[in-house]
Protein backbone atom coordinates (compact mmCIF):
# COMPACT_ATOMS: atom_id res chain seq x y z
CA UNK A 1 5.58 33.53 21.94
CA UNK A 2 3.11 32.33 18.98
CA UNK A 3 5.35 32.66 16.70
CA UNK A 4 8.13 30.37 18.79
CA UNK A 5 5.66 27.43 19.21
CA UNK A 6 5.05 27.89 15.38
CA UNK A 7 8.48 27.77 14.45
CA UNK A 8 8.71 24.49 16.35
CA UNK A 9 5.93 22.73 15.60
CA UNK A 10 6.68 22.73 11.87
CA UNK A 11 10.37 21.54 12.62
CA UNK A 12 8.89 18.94 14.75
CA UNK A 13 6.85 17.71 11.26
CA UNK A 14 9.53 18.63 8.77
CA UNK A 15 11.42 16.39 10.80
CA UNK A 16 8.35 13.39 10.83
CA UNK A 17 8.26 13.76 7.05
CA UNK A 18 12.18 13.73 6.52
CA UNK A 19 12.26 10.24 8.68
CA UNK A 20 8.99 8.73 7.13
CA UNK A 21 10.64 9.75 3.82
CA UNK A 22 14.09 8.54 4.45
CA UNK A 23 12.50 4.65 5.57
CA UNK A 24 10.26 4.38 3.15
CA UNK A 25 13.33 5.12 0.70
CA UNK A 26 14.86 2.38 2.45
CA UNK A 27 12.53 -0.06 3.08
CA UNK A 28 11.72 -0.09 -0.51
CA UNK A 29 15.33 0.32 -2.07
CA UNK A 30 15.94 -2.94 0.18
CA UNK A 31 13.06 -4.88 -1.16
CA UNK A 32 13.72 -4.12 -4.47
CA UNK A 33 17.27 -5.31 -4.38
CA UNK A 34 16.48 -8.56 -2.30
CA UNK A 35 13.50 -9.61 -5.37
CA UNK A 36 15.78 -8.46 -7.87
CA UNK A 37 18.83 -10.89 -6.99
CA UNK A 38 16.55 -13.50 -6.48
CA UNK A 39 14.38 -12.44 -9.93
CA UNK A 40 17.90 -13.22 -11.54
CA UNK A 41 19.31 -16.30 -9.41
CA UNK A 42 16.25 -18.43 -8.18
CA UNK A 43 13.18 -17.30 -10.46
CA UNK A 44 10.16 -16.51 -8.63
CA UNK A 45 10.58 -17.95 -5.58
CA UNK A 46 13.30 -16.90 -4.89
CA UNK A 47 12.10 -13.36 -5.73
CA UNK A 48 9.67 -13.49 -3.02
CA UNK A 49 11.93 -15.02 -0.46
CA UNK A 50 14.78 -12.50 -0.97
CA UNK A 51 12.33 -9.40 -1.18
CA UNK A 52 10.86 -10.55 2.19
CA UNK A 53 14.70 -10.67 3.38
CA UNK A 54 15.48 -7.04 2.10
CA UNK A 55 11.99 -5.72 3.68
CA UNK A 56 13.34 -7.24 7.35
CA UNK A 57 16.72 -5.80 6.60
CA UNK A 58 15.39 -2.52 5.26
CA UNK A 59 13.44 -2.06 8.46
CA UNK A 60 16.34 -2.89 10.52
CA UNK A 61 19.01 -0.22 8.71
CA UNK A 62 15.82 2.31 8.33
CA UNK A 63 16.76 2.64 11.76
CA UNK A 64 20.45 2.86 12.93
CA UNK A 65 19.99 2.14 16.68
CA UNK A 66 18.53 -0.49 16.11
CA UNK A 67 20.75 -1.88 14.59
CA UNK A 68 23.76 -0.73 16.45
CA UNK A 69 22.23 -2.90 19.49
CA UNK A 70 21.66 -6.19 17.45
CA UNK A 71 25.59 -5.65 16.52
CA UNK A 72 25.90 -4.96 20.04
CA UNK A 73 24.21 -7.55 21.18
CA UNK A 74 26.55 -10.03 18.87
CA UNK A 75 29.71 -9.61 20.66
């Protein structure tokens, strides 16, 4: 029975790291992209602008459902 609530408890955190991994990954990839386009088109300012646009969109497709009901909620 031990061993059971074992197994699951370190699926249960496996899965916690794989999701904390997977939006940070995300998050940041966004970011990045967002200061880099504006780096290239609009100089600093528009490096900070855009990077604070890819950190709201990161955060919205770090999580799917979330999404899907803004999309939703559109039609």
């Amino acid at each position: 029975m031990a061993e059971a609530e074992e197994r699951r408890t370190i699926g249960r955190r496996l899965i916690s790291l794989v999701k904390i991994v997977w939006t940070f990954s995300i998050v940041m990839t966004a970011t990045a992209l967002g200061a880099h386009y504006g780096w290239e088109s609009h100089g600093i300012a528009g490096a900070l602008a855009l990077g604070f646009v890819g950190l709201v969109a990161g955060g919205f497709l770090s999580s799917p459902s979330i999404l899907l009901e803004v999309l939703v909620g559109l039609t």
